[in-house]
C-alpha atoms as a PDB file:
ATOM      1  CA  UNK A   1      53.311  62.452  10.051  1.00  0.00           C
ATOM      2  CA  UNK A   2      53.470  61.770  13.831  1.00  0.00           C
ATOM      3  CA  UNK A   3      54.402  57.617  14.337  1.00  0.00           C
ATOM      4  CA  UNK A   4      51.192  55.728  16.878  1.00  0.00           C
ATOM      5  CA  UNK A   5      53.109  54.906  19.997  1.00  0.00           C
ATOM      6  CA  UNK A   6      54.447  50.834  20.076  1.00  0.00           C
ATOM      7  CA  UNK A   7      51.719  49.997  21.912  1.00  0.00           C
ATOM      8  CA  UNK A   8      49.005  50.870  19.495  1.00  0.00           C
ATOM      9  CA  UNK A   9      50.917  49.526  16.571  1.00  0.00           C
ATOM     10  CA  UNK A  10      48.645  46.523  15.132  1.00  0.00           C
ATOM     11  CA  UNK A  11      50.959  43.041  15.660  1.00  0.00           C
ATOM     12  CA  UNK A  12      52.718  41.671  12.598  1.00  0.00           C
ATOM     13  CA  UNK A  13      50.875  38.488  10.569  1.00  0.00           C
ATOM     14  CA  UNK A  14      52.795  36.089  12.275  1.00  0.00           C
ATOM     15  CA  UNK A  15      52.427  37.306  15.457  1.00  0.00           C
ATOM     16  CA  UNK A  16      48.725  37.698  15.241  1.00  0.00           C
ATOM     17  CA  UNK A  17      48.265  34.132  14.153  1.00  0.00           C
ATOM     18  CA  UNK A  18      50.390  32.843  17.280  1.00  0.00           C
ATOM     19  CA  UNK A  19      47.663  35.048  19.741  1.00  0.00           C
ATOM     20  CA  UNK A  20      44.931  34.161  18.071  1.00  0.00           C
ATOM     21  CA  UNK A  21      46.055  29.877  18.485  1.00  0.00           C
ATOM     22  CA  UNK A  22      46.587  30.942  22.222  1.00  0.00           C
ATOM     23  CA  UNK A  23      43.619  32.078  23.185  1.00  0.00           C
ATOM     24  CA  UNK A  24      42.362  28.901  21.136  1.00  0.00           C
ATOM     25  CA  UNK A  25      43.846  26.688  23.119  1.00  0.00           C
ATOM     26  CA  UNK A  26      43.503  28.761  26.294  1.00  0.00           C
ATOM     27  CA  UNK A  27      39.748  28.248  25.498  1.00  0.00           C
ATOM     28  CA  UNK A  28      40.152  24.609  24.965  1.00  0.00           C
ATOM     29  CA  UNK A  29      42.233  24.003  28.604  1.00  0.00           C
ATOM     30  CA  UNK A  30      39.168  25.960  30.397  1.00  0.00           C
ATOM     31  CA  UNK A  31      36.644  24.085  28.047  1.00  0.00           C
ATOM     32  CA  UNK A  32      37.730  21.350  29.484  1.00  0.00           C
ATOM     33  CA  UNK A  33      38.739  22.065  33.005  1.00  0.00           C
ATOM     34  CA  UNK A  34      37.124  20.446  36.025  1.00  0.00           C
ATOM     35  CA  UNK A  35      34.822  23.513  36.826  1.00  0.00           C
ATOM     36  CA  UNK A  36      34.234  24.005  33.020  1.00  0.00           C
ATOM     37  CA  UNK A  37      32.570  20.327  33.089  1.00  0.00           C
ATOM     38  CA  UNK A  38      30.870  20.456  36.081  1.00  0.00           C
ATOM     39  CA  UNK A  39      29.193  23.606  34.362  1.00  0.00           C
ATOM     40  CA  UNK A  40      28.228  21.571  31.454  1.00  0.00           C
ATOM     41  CA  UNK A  41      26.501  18.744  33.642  1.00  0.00           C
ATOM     42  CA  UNK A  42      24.577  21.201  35.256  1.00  0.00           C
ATOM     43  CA  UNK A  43      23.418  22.355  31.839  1.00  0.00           C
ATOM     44  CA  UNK A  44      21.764  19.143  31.354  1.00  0.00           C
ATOM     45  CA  UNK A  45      19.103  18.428  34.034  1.00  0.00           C
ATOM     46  CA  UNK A  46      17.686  21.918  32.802  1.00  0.00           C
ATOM     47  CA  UNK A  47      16.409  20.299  29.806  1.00  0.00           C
ATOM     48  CA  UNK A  48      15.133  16.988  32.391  1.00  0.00           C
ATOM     49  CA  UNK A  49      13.414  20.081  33.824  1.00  0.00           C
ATOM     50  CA  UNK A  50      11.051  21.176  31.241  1.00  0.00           C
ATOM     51  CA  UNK A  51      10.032  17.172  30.263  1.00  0.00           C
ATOM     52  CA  UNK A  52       9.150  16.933  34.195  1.00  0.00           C
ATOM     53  CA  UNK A  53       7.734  20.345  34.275  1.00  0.00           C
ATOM     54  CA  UNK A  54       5.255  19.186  31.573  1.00  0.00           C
ATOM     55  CA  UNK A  55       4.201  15.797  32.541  1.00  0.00           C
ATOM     56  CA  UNK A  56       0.704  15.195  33.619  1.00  0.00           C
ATOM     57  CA  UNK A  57       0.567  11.507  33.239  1.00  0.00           C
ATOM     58  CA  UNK A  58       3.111   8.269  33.881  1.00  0.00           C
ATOM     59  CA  UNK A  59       2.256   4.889  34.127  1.00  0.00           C
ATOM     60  CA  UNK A  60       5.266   2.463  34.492  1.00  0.00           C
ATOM     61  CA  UNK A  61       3.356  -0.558  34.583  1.00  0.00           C
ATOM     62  CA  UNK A  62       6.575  -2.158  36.967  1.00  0.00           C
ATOM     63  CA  UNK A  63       4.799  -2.708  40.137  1.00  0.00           C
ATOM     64  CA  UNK A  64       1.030  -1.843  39.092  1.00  0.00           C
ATOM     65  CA  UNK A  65      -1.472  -0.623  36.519  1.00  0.00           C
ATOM     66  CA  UNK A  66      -2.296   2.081  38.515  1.00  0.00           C
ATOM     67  CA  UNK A  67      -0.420   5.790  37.485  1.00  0.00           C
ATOM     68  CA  UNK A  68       3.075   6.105  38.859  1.00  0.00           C
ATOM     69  CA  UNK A  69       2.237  10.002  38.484  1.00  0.00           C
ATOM     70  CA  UNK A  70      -1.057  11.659  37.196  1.00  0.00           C
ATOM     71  CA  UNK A  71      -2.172  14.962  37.524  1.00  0.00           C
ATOM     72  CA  UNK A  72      -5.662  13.635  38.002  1.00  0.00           C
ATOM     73  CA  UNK A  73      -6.750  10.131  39.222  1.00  0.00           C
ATOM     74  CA  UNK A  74      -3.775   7.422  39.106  1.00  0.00           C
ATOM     75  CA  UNK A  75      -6.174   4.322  38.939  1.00  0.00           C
ATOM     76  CA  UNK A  76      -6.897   2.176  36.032  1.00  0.00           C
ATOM     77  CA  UNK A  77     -10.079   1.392  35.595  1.00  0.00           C
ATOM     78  CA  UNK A  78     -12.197  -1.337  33.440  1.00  0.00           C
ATOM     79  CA  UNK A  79     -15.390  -0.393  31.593  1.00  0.00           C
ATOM     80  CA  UNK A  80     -17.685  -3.501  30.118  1.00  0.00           C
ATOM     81  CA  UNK A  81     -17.859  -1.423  27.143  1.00  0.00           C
ATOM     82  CA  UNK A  82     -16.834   2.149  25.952  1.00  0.00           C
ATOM     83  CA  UNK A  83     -20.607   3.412  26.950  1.00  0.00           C
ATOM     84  CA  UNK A  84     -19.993   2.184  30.930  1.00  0.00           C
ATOM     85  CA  UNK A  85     -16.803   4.950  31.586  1.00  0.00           C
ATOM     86  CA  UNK A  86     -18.818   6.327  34.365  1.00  0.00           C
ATOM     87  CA  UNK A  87     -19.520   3.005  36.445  1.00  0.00           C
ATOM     88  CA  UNK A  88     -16.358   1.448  35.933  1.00  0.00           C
ATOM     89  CA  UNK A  89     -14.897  -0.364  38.786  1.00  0.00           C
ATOM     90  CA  UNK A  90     -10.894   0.229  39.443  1.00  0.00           C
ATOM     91  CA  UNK A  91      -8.397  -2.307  38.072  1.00  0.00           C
ATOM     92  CA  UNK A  92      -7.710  -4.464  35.201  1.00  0.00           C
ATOM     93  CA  UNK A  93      -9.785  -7.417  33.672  1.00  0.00           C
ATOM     94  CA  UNK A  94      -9.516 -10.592  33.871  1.00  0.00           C
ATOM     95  CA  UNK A  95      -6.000 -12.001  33.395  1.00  0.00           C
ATOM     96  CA  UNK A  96      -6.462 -13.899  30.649  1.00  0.00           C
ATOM     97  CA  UNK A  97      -7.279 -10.686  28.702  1.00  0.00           C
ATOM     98  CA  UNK A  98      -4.839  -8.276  30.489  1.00  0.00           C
ATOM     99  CA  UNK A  99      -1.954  -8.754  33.080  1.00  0.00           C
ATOM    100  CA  UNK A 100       1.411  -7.195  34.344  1.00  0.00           C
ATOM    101  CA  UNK A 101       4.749  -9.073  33.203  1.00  0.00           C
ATOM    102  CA  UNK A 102       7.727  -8.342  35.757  1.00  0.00           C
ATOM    103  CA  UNK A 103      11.317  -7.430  34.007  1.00  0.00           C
ATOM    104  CA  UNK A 104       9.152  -7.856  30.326  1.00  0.00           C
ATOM    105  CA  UNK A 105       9.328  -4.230  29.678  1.00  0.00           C
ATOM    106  CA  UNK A 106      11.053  -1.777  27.744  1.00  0.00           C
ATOM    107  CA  UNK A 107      12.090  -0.338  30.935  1.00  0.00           C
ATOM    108  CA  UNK A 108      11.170  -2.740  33.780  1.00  0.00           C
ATOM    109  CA  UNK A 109       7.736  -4.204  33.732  1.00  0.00           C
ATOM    110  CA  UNK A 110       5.015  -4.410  31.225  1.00  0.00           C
ATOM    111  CA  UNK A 111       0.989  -4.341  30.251  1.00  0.00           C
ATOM    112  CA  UNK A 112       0.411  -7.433  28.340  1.00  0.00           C
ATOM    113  CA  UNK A 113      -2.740  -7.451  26.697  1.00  0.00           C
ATOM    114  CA  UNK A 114      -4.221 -11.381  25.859  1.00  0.00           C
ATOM    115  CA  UNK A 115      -6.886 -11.201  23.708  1.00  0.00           C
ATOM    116  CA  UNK A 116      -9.684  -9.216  21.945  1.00  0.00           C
ATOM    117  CA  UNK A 117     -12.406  -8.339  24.166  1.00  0.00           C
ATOM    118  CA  UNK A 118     -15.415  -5.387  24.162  1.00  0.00           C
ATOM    119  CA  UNK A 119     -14.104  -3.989  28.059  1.00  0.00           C
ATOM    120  CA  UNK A 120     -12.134  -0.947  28.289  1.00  0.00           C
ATOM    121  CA  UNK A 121      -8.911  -0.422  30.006  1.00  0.00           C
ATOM    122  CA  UNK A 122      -8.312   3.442  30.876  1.00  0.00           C
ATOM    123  CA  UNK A 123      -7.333   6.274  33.219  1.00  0.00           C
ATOM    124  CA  UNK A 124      -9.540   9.221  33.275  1.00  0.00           C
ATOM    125  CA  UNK A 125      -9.471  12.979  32.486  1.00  0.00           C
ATOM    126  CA  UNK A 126      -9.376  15.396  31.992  1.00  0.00           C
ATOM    127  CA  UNK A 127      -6.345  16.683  34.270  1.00  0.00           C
ATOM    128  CA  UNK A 128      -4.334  13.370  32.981  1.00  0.00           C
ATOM    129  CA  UNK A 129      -4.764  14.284  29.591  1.00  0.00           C
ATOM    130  CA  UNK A 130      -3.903  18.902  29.925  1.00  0.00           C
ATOM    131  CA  UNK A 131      -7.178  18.564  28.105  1.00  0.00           C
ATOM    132  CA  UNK A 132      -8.634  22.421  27.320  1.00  0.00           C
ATOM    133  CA  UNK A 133     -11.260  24.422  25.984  1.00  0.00           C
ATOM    134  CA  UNK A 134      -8.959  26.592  24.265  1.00  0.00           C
ATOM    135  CA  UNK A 135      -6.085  26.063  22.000  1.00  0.00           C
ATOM    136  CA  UNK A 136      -4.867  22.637  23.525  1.00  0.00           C
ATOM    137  CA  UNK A 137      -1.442  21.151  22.728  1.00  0.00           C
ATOM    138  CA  UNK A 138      -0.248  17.879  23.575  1.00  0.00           C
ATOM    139  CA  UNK A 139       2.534  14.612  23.437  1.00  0.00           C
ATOM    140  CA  UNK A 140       1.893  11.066  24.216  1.00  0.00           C
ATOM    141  CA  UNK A 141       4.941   8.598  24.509  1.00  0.00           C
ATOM    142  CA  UNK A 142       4.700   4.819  24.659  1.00  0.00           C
ATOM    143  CA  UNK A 143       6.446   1.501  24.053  1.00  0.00           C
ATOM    144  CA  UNK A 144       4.623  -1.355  21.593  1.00  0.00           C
ATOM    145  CA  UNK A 145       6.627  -5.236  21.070  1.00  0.00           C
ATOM    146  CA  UNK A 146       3.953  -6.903  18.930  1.00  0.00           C
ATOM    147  CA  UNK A 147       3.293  -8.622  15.171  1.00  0.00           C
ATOM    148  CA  UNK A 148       0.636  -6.787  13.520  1.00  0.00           C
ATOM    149  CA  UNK A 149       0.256  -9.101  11.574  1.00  0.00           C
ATOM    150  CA  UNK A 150       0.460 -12.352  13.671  1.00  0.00           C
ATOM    151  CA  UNK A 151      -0.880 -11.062  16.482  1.00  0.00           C
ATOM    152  CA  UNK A 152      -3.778  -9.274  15.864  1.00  0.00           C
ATOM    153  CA  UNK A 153      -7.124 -10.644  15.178  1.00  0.00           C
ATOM    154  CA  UNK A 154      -9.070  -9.039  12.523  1.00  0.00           C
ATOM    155  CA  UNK A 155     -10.725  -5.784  12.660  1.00  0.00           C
ATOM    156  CA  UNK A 156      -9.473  -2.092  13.316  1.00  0.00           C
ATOM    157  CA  UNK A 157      -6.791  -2.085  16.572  1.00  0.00           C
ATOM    158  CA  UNK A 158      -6.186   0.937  18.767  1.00  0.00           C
ATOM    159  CA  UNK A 159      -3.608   0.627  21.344  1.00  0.00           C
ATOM    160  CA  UNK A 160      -3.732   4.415  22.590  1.00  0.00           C
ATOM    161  CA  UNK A 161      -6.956   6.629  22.321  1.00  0.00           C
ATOM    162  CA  UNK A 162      -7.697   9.704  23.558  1.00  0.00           C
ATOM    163  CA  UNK A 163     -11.646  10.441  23.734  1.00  0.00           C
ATOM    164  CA  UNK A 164     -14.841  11.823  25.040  1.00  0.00           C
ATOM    165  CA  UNK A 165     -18.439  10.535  25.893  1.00  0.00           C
ATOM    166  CA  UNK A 166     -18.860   9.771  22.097  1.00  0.00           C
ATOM    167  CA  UNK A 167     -16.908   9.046  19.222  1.00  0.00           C
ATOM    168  CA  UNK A 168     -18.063  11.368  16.992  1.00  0.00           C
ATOM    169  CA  UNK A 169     -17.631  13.908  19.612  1.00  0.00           C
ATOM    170  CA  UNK A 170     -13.920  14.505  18.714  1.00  0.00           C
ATOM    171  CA  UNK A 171     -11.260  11.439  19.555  1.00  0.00           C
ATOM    172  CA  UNK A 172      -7.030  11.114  18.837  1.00  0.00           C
ATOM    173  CA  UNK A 173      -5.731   7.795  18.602  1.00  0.00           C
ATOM    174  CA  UNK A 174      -3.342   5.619  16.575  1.00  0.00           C
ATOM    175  CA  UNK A 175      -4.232   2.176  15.191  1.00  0.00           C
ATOM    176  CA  UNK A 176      -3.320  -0.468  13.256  1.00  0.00           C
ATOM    177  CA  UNK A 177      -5.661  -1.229   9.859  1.00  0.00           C
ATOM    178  CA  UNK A 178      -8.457  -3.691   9.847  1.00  0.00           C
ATOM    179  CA  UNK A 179      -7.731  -5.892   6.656  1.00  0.00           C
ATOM    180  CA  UNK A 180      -4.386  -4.694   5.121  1.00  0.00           C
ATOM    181  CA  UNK A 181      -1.522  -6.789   4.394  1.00  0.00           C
ATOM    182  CA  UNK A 182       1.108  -5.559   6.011  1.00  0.00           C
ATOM    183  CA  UNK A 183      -1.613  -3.769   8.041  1.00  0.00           C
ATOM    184  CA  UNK A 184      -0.557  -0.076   8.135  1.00  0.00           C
ATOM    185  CA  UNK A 185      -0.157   2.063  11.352  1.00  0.00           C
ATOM    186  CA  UNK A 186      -1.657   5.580  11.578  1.00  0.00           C
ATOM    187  CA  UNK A 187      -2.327   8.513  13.618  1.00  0.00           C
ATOM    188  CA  UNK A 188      -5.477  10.172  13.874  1.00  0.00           C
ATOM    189  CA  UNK A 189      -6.747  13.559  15.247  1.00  0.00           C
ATOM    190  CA  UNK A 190     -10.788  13.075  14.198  1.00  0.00           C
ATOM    191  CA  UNK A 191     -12.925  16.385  15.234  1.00  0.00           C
ATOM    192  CA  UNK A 192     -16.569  16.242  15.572  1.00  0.00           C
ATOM    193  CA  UNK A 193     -17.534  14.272  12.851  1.00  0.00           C
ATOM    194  CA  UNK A 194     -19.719  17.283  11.311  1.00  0.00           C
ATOM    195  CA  UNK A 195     -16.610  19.385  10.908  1.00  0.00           C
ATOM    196  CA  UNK A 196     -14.223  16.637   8.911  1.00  0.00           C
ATOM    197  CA  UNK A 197     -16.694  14.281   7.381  1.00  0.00           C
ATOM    198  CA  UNK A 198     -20.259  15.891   6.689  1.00  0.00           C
ATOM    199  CA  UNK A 199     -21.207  13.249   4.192  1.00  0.00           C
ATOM    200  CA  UNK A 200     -20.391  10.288   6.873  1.00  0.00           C
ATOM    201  CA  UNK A 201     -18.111   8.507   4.500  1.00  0.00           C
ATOM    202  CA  UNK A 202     -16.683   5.100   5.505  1.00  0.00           C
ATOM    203  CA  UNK A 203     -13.150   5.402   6.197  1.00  0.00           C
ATOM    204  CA  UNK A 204     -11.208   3.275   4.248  1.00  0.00           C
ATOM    205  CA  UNK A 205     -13.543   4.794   0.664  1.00  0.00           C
ATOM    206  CA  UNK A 206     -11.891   8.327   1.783  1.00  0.00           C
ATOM    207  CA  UNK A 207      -8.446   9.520  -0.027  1.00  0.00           C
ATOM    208  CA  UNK A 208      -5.942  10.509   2.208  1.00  0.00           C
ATOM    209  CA  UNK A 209      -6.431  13.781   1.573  1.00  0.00           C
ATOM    210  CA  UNK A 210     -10.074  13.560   2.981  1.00  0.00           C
ATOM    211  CA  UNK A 211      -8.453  12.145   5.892  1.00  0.00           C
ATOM    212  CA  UNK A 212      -6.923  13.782   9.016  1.00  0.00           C
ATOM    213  CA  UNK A 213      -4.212  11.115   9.769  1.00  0.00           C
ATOM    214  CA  UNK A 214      -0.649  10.215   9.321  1.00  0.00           C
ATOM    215  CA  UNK A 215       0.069   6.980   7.757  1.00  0.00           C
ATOM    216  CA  UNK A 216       2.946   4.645   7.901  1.00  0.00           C
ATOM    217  CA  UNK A 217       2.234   1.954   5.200  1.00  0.00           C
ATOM    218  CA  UNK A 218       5.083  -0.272   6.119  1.00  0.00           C
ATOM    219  CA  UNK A 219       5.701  -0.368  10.095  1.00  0.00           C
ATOM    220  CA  UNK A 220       8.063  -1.675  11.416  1.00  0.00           C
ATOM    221  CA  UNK A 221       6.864  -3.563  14.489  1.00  0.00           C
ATOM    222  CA  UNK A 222       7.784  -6.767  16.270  1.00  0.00           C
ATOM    223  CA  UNK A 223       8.200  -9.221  18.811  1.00  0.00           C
ATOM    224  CA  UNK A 224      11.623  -9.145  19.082  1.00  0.00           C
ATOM    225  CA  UNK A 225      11.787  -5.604  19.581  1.00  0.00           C
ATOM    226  CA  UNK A 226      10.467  -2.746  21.425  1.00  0.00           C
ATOM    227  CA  UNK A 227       9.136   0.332  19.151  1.00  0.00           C
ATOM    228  CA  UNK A 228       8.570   3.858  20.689  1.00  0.00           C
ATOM    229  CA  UNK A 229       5.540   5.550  19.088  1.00  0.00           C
ATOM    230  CA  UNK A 230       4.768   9.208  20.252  1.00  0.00           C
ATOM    231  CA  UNK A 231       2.622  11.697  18.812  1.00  0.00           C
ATOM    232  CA  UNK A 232       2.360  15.638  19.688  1.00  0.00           C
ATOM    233  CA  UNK A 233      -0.667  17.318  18.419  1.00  0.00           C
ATOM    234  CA  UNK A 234      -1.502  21.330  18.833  1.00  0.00           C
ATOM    235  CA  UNK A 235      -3.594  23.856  18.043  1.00  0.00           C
ATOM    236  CA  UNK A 236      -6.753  21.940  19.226  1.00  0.00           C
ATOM    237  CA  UNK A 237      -9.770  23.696  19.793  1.00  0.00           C
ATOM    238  CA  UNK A 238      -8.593  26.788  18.392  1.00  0.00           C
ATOM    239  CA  UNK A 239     -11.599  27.848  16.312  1.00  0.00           C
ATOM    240  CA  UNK A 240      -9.081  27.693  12.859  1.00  0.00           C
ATOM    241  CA  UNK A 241      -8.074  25.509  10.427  1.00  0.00           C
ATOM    242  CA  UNK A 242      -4.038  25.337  11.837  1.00  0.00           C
ATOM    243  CA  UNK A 243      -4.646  21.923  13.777  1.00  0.00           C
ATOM    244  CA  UNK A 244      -1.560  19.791  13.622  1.00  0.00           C
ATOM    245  CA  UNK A 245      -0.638  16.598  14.723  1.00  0.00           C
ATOM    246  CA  UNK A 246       2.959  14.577  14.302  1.00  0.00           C
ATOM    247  CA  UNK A 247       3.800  10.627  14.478  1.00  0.00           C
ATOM    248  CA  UNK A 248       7.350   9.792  15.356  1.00  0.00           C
ATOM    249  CA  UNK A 249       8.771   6.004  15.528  1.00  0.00           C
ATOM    250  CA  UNK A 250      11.985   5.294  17.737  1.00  0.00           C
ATOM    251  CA  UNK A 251      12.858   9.178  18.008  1.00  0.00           C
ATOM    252  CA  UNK A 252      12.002  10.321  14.129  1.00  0.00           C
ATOM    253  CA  UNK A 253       9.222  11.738  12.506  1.00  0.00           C
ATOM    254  CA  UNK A 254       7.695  10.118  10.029  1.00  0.00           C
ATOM    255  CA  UNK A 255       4.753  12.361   9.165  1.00  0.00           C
ATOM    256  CA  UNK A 256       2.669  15.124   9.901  1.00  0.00           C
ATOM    257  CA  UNK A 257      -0.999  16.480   9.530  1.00  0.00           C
ATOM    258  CA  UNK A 258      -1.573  19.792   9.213  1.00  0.00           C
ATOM    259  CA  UNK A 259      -4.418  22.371   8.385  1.00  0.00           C
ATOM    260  CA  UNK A 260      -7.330  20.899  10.034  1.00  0.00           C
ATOM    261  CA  UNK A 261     -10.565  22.484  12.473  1.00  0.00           C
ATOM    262  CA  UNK A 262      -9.834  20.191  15.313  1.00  0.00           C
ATOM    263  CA  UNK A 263     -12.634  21.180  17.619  1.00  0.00           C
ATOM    264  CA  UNK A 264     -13.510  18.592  20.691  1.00  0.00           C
ATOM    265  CA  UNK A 265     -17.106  18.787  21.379  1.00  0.00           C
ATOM    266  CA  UNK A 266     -16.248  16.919  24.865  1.00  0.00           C
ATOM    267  CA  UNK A 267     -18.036  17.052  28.504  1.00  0.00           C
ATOM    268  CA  UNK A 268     -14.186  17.087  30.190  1.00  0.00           C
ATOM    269  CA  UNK A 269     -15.699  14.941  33.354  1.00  0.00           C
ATOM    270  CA  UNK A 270     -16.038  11.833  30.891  1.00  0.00           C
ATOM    271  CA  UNK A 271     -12.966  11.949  28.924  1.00  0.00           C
ATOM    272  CA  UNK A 272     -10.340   9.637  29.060  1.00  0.00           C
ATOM    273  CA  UNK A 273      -7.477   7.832  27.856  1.00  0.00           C
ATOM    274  CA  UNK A 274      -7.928   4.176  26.837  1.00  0.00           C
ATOM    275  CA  UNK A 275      -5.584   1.482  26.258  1.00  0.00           C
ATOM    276  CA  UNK A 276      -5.127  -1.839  24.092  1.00  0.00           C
ATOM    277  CA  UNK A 277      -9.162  -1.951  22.487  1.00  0.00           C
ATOM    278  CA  UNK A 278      -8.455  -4.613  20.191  1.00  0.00           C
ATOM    279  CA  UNK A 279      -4.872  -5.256  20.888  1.00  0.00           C
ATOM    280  CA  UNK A 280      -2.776  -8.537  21.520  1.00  0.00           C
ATOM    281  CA  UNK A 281       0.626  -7.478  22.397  1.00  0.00           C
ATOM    282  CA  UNK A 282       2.781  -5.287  25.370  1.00  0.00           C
ATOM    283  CA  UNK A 283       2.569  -1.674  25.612  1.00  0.00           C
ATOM    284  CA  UNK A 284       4.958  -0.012  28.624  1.00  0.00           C
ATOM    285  CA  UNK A 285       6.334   3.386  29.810  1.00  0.00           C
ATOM    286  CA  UNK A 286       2.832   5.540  28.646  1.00  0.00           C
ATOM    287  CA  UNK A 287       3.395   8.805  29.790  1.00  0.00           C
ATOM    288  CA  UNK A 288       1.254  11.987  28.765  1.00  0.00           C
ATOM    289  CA  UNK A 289       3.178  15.920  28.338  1.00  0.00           C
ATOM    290  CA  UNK A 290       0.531  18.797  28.697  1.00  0.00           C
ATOM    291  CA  UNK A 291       2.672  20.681  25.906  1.00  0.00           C
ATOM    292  CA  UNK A 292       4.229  20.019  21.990  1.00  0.00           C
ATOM    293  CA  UNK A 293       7.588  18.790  22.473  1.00  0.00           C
ATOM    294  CA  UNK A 294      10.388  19.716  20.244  1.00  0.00           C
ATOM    295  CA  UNK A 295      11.900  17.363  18.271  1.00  0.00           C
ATOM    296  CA  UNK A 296      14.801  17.300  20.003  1.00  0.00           C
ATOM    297  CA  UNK A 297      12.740  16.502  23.157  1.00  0.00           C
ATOM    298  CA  UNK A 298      11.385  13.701  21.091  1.00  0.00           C
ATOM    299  CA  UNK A 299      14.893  12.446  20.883  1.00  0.00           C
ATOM    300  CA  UNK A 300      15.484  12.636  24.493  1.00  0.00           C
ATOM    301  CA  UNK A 301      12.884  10.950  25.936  1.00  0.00           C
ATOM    302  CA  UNK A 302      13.566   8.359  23.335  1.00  0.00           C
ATOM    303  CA  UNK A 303      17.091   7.979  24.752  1.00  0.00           C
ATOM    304  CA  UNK A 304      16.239   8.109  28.000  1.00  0.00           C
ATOM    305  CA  UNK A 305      18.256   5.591  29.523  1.00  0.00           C
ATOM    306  CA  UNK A 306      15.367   4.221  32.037  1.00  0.00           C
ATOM    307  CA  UNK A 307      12.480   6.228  30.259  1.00  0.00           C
ATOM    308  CA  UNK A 308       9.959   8.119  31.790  1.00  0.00           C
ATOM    309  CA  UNK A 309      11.443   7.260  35.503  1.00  0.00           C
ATOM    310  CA  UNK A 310      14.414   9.307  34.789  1.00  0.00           C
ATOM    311  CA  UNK A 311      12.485  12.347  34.485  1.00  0.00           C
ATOM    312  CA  UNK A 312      11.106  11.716  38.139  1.00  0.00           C
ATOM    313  CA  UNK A 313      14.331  10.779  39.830  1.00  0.00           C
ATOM    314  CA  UNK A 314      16.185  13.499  37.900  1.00  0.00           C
ATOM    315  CA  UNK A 315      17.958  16.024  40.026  1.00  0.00           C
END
């Protein structure tokens, strides 16, 4: 039998083992070179990239009420009630029901809102909210400091809704309850009416099967403390039951409904997205993603260190 030449013998054991720990720690010197580094920064911004990519609304709330950036119309507008969208004049009400607080933010300023009142704060759609006709997909993120349960007068609370020229015409939104104790938080993706409650059953008689929400029956809200609530929905308006809709609280989920017709019966031109009805506490950093984010893209713009600004300033 003819011998392989020395230089296609395999290397002993122990001679193996000492190339294999070299190129270890040959990897581990260029790992963590200068230029390896510099590689790995510029790694980051790409995922920065996609969040700005997919951001059709921002408001800030640091300087004004009006939309830092918006895809559609920046301003914030007041309605006397939710039936007066279309001749509502631009700006806030009266400051003893709303008003701006400098450096009282989670990240800067801060929408305070005073007291219970029948006017409607909101920016309009449909561009602000990557509102569509076809399967439509979505994230809101926002900020709450409140007490539920000192601060809030009686009566069903929505700090964030999304919705159309009618209720029953399709609406998301999360609120707090109406006459619990602690009063629970949820998240709601309500079709038209027809589709998810035929029999027009009062709410709070339905089981929580009949209802399409996530609940959180303990929240954990309060003055002291900023909360970050953001909810992704998809599969809106897709003709099938595979409507979906998640609640996460400071970066984790907490719940998600699933399985559901969403179908928006909604004239775009008078959609919009409203802010504090019922609500007597701050809200900052709202910001709108046309898109589902991950949840690891949850977790980022939960950790962004001066929230949705970073996105904008980002290189």
């Amino acid at each position: 039998m003819t011998s392989a030449p020395p230089s296609a013998m395999p290397p002993h054991p122990s001679l193996r083992r000492l190339l294999v720990r070299a190129a270890a720690l040959s990897l581990a010197v260029v790992a963590s070179s200068p230029a390896a580094r510099s590689a790995e920064i510029k790694t980051q911004p790409a995922s920065l990239e996609t969040l700005r990519a997919a951001l059709a609304f921002h408001a800030s709330f640091d300087t004004s009420a009006d939309a830092d950036f918006a895809r559609g119309d920046r301003r914030v507008y007041t309605a006397i009630d939710s039936g007066k969208r279309p001749s509502a004049v631009p700006g806030l009400p009266a400051a003893e029901l709303a008003r701006l607080v400098p450096a009282a933010g989670r990240h800067g300023g801060a929408l305070e809102f005073r007291g219970q009142t029948k006017q409607q704060v909101f920016y309009r759609g449909p561009e602000n909210l990557g509102y569509r006709a076809g399967p439509w997909a979505g994230t809101v993120s926002f900020w709450l400091r409140l007490d539920p349960d000192r601060d809030l007068a009686p009566g069903y609370c929505d700090p964030v809704q999304f919705v159309g020229q009618r209720w029953g015409e399709g609406a998301l939104f999360v609120e707090f309850t109406k006459d619990h104790n602690p009063r629970h938080f949820r998240y709601g993706i309500f079709p038209v009416t027809k589709l998810w409650n035929p029999e027009n059953k009062k709410l709070e008689e339905m089981t929580d099967a009949e209802r399409p929400m996530v609940f959180v029956r303990r929240p954990v809200f309060s003055r002291e403390r900023w909360t970050h609530v953001l909810i992704t929905f998809a599969q809106l308006n897709s003709g099938r039951a595979d409507g979906r809709g998640t609640l996460y609280l400071d970066g984790e989920p907490v719940g998600t409904a699933a399985g559901w017709m969403h179908t928006f019966n909604w004239d775009p031109a008078q959609s919009a997205l409203t802010l504090g009805l019922n609500y007597t506490g701050f809200i900052d950093d709202v910001a709108v993603f046309s898109r589902e984010l991950t949840a690891a893209e949850v977790r980022a713009v939960f950790s962004l260190s001066r929230g949705i600004a970073s996105l904008q300033t980002a290189p």
